[in-house]
N, C-alpha and C. Protein backbone atom coordinates (compact mmCIF):
# COMPACT_ATOMS: atom_id res chain seq x y z
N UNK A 1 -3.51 -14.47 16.66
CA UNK A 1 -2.93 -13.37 17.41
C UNK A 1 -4.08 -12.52 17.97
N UNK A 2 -3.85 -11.73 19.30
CA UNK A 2 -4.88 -11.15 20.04
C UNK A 2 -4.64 -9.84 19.61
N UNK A 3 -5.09 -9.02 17.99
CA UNK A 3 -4.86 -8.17 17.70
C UNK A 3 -5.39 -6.67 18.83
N UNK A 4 -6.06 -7.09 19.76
CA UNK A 4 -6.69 -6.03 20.71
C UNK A 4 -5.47 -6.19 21.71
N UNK A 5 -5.02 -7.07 22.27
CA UNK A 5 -3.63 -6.78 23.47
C UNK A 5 -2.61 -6.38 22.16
N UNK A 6 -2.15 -6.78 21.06
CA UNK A 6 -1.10 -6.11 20.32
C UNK A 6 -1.14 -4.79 20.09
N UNK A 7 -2.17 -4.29 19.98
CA UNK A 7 -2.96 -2.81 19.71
C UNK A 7 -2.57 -2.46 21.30
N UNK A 8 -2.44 -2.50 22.37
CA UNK A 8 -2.37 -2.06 23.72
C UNK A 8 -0.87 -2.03 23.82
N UNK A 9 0.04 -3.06 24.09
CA UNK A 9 1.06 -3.08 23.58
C UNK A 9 1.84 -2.07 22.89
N UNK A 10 1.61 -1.98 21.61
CA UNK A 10 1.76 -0.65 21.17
C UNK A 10 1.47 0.55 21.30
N UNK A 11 0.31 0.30 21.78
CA UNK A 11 -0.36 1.88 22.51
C UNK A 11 1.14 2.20 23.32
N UNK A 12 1.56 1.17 24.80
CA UNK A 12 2.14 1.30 25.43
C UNK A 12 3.60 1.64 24.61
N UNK A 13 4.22 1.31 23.72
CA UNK A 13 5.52 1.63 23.47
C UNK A 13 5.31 2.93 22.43
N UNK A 14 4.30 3.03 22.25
CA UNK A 14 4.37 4.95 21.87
C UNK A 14 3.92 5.75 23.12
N UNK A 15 3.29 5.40 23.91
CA UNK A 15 3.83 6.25 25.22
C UNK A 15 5.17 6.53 25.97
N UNK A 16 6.06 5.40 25.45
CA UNK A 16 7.40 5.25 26.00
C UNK A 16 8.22 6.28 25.24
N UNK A 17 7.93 6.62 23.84
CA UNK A 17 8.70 6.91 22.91
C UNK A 17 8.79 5.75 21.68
N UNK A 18 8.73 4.90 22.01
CA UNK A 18 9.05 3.66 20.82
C UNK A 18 8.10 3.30 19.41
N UNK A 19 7.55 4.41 18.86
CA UNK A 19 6.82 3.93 17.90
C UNK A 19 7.11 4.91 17.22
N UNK A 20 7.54 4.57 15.73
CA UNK A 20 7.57 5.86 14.35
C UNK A 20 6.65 5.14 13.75
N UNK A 21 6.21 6.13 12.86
CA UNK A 21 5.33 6.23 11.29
C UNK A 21 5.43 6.78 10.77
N UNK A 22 5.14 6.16 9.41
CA UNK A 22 5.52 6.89 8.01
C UNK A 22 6.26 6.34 7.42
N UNK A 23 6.46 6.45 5.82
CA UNK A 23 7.29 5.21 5.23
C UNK A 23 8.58 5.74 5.71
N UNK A 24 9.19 6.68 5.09
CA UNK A 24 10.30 7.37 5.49
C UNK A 24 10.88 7.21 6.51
N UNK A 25 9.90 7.87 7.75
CA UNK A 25 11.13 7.51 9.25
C UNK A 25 11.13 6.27 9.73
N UNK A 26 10.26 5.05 8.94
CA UNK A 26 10.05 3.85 9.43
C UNK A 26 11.68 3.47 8.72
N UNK A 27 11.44 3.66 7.28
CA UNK A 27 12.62 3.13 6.87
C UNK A 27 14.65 3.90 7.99
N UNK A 28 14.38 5.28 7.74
CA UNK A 28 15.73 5.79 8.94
C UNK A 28 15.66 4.66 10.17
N UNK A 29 14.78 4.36 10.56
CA UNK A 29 14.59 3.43 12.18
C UNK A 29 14.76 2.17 11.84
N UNK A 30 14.87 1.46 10.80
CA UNK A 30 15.34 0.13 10.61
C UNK A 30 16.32 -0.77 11.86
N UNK A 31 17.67 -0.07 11.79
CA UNK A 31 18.37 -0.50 12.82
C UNK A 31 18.08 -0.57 14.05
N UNK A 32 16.81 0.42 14.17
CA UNK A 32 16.82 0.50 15.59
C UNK A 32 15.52 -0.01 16.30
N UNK A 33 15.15 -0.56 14.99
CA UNK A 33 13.90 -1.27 15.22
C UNK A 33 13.72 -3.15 15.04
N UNK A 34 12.66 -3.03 16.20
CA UNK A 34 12.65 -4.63 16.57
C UNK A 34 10.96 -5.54 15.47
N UNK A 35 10.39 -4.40 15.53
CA UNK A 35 8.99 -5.17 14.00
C UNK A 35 8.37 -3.78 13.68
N UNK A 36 8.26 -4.47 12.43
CA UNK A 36 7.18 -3.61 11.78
C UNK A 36 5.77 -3.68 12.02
N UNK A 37 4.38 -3.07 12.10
CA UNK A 37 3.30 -3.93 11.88
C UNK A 37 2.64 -3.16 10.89
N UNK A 38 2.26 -3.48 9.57
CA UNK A 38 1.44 -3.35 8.77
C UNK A 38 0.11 -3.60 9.00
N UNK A 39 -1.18 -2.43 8.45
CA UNK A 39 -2.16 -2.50 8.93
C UNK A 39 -2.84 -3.52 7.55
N UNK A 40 -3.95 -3.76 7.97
CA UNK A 40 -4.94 -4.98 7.18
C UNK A 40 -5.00 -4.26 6.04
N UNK A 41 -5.50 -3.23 5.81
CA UNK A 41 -5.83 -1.89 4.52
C UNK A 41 -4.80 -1.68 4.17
N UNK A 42 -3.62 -1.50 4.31
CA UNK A 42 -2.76 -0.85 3.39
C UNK A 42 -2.76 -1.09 2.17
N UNK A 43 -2.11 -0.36 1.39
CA UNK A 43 -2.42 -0.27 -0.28
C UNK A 43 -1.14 -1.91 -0.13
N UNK A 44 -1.34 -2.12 -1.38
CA UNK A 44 -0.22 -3.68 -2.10
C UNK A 44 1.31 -2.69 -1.89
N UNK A 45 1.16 -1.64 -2.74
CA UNK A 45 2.45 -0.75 -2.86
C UNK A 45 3.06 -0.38 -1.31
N UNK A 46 2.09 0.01 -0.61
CA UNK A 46 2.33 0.01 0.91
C UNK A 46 3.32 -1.24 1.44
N UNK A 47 2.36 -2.26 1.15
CA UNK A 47 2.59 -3.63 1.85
C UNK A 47 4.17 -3.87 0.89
N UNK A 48 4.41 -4.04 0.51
CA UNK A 48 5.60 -4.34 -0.82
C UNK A 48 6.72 -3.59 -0.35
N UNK A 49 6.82 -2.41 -0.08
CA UNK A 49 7.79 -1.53 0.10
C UNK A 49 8.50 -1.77 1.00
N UNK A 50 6.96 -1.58 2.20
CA UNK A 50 7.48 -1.96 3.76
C UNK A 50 8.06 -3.42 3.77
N UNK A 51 7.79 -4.41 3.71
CA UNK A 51 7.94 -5.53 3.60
C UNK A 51 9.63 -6.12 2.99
N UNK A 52 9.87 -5.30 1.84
CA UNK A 52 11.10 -5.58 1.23
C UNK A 52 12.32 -4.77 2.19
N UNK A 53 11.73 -3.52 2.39
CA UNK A 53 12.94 -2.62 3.52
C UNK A 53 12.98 -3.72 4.24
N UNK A 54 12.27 -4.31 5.27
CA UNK A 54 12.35 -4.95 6.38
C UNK A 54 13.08 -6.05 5.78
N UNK A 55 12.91 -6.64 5.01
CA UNK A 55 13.52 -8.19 4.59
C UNK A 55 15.35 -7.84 4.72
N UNK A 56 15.55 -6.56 4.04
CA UNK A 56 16.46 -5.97 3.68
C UNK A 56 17.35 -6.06 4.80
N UNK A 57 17.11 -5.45 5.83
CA UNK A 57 17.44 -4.70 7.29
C UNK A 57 17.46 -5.91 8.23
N UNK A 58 16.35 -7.24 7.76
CA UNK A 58 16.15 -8.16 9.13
C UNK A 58 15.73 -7.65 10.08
N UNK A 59 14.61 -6.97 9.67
CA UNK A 59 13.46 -6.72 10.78
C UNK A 59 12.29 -7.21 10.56
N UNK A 60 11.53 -8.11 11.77
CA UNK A 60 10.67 -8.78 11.48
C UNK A 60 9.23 -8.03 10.76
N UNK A 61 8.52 -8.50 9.91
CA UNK A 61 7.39 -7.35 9.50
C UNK A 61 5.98 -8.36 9.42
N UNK A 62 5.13 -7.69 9.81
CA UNK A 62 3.69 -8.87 9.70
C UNK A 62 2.53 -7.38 9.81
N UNK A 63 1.73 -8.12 8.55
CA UNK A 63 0.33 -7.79 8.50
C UNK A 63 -0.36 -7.76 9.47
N UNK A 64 -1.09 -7.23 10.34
CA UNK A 64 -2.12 -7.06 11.86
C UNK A 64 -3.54 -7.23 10.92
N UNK A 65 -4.02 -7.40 12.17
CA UNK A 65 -5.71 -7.63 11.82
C UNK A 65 -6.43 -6.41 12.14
N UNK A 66 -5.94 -5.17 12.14
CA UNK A 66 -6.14 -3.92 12.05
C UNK A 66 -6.00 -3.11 11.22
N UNK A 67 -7.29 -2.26 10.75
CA UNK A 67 -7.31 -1.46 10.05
C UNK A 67 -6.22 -0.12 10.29
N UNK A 68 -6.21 1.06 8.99
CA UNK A 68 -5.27 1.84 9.40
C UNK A 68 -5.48 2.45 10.58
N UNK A 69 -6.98 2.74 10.56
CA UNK A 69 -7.89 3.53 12.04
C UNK A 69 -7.62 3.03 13.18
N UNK A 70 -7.72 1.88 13.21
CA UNK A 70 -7.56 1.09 14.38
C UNK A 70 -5.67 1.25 14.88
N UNK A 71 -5.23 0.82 13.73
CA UNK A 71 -3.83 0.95 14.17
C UNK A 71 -3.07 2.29 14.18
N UNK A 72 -4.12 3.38 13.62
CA UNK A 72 -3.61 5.24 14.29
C UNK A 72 -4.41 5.35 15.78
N UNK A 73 -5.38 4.81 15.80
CA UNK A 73 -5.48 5.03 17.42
C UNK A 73 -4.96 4.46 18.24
N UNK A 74 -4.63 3.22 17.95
CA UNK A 74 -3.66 2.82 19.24
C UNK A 74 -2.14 3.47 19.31
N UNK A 75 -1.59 4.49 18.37
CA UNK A 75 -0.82 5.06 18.31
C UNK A 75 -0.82 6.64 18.84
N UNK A 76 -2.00 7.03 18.88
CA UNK A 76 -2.55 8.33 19.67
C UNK A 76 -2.52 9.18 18.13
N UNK A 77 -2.59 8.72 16.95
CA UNK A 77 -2.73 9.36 15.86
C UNK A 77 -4.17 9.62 15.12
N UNK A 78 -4.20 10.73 14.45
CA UNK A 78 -5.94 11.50 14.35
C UNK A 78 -6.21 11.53 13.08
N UNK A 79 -4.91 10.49 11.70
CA UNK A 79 -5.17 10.32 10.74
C UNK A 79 -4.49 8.71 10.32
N UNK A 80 -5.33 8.49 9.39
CA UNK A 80 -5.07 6.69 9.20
C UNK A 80 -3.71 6.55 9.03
N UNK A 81 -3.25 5.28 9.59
CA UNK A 81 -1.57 5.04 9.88
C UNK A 81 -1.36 3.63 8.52
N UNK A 82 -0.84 3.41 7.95
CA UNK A 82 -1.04 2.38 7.40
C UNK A 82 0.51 1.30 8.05
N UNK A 83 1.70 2.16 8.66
CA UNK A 83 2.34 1.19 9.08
C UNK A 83 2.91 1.52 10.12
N UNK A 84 3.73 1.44 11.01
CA UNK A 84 4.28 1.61 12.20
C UNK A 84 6.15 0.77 12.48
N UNK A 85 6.68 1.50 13.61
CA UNK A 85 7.67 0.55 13.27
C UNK A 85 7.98 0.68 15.42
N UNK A 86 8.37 -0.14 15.82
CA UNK A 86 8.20 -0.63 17.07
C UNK A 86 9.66 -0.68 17.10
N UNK A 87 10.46 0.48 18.20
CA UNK A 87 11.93 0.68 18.04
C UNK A 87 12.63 -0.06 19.57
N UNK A 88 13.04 -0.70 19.61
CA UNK A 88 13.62 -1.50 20.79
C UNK A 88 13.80 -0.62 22.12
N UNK A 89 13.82 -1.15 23.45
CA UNK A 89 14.21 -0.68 24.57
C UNK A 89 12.77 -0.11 24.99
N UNK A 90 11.97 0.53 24.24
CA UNK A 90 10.82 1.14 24.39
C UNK A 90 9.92 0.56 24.81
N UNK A 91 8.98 1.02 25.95
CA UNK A 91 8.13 0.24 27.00
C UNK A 91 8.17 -1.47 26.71
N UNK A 92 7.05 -2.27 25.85
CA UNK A 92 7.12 -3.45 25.73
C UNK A 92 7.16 -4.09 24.37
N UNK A 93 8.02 -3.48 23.73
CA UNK A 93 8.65 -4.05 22.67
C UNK A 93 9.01 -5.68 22.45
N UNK A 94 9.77 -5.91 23.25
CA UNK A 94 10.00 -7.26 23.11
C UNK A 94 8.99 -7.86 23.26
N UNK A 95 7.01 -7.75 23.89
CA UNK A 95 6.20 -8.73 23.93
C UNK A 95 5.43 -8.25 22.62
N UNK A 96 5.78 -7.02 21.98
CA UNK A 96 4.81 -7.33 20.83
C UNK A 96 5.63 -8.07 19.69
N UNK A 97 7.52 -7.66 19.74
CA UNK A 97 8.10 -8.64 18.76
C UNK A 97 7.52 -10.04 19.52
N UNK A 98 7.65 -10.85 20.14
CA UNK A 98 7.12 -11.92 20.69
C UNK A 98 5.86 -12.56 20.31
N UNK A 99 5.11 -11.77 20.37
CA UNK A 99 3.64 -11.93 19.82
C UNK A 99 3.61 -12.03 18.31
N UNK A 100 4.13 -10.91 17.66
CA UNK A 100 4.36 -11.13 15.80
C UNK A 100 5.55 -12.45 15.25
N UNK A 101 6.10 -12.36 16.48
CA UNK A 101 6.93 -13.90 16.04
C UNK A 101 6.28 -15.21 16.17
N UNK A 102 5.34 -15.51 16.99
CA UNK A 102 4.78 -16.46 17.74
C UNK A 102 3.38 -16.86 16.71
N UNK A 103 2.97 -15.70 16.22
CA UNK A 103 2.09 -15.84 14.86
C UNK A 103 2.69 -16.49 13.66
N UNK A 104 3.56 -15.55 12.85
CA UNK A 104 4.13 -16.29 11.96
C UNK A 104 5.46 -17.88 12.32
N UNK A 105 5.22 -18.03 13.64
CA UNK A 105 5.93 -19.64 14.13
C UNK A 105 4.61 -20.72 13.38
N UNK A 106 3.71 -19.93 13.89
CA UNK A 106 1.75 -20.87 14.09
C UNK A 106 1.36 -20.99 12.63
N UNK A 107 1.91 -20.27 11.48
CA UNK A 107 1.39 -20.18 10.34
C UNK A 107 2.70 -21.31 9.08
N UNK A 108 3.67 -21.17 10.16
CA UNK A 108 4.45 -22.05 8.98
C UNK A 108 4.48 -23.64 9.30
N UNK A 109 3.78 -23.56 11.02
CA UNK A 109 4.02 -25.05 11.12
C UNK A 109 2.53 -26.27 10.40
């Protein structure tokens, strides 16, 4: 995966409106969300939580090759993000679900 266009991508759908963070409003946005992306650093407890909500809900969720830093700046955020949640309709949502789907297609075959 081209974690630098996924990072742009997202840049772009939090300019639209389409990006929450935080465990909390990630979890309220479930329904209305199309992936999660977990950053490379997050704590296990991080990764676990997020991961099981999403399984829960059937929202796709994948680890990035980005740190939290990396993945709060492409969010326009000025403290480390450890997860994000990418809410449908919002700028280009469907090419970063696309892109996190198209990874884990490449990893099971």
């Amino acid at each position: 995966m081209d974690t630098q266009k996924l990072l742009r991508y997202v840049g772009l759908c939090k300019r639209a409106g389409g990006v929450v963070r935080g465990a909390d409003v990630i979890a309220k946005s479930l329904a209305k969300t199309v992936c999660v992306l977990i950053a490379s650093d997050a704590s296990e407890r991080t990764v676990k939580q997020t991961t099981d909500k999403c399984r829960n809900a059937g929202v796709p969720c994948v680890t990035i090759g980005a740190d939290k830093y990396d993945l709060a700046h492409a969010v326009g955020a000025s403290s480390p993000c450890a997860a994000v949640a990418v809410l449908a309709g919002k700028g280009p949502a469907d090419a970063v679900k696309a892109m996190i789907t198209e990874e884990n297609a490449d990893k099971t075959e």
